[in-house]
N, C-alpha and C. Protein backbone atom coordinates (compact mmCIF):
# COMPACT_ATOMS: atom_id res chain seq x y z
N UNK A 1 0.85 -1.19 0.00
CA UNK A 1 0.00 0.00 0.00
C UNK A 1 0.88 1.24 0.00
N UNK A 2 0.35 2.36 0.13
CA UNK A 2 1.22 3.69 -0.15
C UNK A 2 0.68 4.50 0.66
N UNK A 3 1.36 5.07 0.70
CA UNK A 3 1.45 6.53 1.84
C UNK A 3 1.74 7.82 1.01
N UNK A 4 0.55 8.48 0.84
CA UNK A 4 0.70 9.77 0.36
C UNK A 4 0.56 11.10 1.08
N UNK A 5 1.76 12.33 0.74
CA UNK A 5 1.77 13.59 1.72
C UNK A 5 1.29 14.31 0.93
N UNK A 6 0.68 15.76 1.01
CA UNK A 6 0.65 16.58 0.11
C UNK A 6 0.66 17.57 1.44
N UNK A 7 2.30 18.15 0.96
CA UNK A 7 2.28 19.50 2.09
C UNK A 7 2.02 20.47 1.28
N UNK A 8 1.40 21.41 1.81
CA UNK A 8 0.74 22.90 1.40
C UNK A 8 1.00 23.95 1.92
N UNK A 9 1.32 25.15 1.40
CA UNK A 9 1.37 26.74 2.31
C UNK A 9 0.39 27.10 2.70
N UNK A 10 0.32 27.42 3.77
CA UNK A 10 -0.76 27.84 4.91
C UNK A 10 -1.11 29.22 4.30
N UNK A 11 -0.17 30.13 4.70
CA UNK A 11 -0.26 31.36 4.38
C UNK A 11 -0.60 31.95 2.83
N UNK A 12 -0.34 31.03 1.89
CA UNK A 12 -0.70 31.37 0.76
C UNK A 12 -2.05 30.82 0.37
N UNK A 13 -2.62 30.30 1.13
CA UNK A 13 -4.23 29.77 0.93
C UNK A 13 -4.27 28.51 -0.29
N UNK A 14 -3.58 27.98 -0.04
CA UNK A 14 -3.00 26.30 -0.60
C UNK A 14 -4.31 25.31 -0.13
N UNK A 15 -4.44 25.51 0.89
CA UNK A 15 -5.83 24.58 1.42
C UNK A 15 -6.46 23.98 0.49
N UNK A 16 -7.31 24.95 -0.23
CA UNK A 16 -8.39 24.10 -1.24
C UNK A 16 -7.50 23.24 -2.53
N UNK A 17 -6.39 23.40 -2.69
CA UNK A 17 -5.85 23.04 -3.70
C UNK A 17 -5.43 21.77 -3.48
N UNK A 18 -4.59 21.51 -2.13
CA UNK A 18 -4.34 20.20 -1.66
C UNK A 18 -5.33 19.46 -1.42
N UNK A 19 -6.60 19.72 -0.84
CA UNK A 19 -7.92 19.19 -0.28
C UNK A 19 -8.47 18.82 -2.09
N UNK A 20 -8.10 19.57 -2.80
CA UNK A 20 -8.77 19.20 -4.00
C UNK A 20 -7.90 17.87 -4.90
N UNK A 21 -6.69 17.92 -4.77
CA UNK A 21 -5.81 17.15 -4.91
C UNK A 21 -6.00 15.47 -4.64
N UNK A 22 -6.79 15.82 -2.67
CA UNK A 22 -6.41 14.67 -1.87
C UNK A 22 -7.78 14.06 -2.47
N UNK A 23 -8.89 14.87 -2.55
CA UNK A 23 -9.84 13.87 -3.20
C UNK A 23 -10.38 13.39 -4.49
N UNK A 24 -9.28 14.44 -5.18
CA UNK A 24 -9.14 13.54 -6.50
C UNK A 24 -8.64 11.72 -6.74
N UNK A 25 -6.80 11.70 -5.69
CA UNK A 25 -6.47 10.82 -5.67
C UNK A 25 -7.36 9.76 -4.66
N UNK A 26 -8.20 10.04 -4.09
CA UNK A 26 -9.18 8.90 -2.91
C UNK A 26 -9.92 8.81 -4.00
N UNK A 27 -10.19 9.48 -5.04
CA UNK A 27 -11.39 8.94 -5.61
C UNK A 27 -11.25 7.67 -6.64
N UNK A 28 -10.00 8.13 -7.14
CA UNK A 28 -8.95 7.56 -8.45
C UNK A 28 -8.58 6.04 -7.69
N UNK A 29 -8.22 6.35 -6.64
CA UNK A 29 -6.87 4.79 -5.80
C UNK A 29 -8.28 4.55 -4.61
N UNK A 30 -8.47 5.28 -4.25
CA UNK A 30 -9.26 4.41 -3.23
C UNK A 30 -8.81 3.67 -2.08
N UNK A 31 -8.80 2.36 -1.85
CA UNK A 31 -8.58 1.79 -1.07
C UNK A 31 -7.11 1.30 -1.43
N UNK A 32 -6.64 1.35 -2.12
CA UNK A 32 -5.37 1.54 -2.45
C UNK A 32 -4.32 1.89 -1.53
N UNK A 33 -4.64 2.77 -1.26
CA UNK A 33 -4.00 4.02 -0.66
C UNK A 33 -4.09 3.74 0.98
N UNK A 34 -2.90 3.26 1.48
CA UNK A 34 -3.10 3.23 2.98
C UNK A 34 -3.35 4.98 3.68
N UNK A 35 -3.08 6.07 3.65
CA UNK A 35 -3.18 7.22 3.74
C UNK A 35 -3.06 8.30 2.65
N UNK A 36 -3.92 9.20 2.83
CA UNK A 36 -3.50 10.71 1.87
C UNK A 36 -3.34 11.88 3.20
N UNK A 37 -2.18 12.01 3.93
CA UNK A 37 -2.26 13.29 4.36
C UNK A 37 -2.40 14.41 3.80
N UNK A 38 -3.01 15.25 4.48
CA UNK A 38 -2.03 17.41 4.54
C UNK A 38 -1.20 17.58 5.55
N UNK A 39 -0.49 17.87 5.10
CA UNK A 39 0.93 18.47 5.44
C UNK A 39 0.82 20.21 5.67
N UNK A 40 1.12 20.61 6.62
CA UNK A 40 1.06 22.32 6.56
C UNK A 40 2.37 22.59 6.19
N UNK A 41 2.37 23.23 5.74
CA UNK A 41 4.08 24.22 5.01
C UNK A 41 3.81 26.23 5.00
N UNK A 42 5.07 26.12 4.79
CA UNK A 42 4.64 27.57 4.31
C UNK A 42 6.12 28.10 2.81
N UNK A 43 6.19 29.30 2.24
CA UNK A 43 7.07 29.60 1.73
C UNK A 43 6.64 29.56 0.36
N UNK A 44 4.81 29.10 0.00
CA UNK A 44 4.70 29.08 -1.28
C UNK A 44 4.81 27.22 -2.03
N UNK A 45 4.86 26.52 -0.85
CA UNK A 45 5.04 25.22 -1.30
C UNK A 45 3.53 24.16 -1.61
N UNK A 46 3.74 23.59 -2.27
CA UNK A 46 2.51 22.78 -2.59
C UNK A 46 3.25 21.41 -3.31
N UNK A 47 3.47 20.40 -2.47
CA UNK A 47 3.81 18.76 -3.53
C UNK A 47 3.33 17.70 -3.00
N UNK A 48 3.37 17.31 -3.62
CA UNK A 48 2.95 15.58 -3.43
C UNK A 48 4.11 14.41 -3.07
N UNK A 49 3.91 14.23 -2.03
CA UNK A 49 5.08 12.94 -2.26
C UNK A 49 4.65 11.46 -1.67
N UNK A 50 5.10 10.58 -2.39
CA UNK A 50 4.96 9.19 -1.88
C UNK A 50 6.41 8.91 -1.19
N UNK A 51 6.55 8.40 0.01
CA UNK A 51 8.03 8.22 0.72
C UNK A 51 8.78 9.49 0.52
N UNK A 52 9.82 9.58 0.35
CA UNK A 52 10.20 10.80 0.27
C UNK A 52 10.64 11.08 -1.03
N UNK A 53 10.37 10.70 -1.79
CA UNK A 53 10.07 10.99 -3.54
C UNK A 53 9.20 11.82 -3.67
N UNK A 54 9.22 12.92 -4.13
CA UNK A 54 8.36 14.35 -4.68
C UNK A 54 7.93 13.65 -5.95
N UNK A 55 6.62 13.55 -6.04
CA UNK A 55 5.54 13.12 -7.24
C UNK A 55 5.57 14.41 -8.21
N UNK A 56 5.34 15.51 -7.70
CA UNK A 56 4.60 16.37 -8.27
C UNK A 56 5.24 17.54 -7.26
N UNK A 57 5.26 19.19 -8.04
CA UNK A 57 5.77 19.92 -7.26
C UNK A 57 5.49 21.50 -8.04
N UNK A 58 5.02 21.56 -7.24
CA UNK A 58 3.65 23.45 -8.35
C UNK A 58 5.02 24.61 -8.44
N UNK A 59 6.40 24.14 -7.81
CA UNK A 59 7.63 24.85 -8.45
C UNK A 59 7.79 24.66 -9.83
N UNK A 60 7.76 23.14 -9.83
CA UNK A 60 8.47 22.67 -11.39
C UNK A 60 7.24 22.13 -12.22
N UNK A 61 6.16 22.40 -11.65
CA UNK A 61 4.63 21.87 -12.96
C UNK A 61 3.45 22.91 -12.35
N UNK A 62 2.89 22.77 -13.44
CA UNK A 62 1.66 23.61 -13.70
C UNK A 62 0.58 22.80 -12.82
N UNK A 63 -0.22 23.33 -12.33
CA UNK A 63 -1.37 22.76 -11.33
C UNK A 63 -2.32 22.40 -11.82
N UNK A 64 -2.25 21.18 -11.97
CA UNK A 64 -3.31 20.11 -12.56
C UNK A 64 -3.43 18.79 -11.74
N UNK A 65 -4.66 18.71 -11.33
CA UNK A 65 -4.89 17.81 -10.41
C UNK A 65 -5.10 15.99 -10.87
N UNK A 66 -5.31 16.43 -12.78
CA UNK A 66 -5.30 15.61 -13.66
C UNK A 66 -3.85 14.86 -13.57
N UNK A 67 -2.77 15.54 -13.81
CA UNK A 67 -1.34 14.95 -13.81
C UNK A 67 -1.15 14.65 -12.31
N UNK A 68 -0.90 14.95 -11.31
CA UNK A 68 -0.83 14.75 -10.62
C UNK A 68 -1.44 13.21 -10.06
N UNK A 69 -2.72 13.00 -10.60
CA UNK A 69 -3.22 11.35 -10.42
C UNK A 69 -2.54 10.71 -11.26
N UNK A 70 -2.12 10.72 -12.73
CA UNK A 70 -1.18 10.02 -13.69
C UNK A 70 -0.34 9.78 -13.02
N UNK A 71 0.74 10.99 -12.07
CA UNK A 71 2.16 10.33 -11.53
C UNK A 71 2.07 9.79 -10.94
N UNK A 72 0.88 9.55 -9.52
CA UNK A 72 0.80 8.74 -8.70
C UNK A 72 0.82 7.72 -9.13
N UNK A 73 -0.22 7.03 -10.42
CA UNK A 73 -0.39 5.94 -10.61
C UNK A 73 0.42 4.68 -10.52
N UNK A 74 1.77 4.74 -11.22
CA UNK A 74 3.03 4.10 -10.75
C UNK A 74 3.35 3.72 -9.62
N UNK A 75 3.26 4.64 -8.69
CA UNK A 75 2.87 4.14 -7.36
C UNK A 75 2.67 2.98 -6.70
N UNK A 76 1.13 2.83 -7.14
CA UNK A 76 -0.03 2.52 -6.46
C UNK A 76 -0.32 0.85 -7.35
């Protein structure tokens, strides 16, 4: 099973984006998925990681909640 983080910036109002994120991938993996945390961050950060492998990272990709389930998939 897998363990997924998605830390988010607090201060930059990241919330709905990760929350939108986390139930994209519950919807996609499901039971799959031993956990989907949130992670609080700050500094402008928003990624995804399985173990400590960064999936996805709104530095180096465009925010799509679409890709973001593709990379997981490998995963899972």
């Amino acid at each position: 099973m897998t363990d997924v983080e998605i830390e988010y910036c607090v201060p930059c109002g990241f919330l709905d984006r990760a929350q939108d994120i986390q139930h994209a991938l519950l919807r996609q993996f499901g039971e799959r998925l031993d956990r989907v945390a949130l992670v609080t961050g700050d500094h402008g950060v928003l990624q995804v990681r399985v173990g400590d492998e960064v999936v996805w990272d709104k530095a180096d990709d465009e925010y799509d909640v679409d890709e973001v389930t593709r990379r997981l998939r490998e995963y899972v």
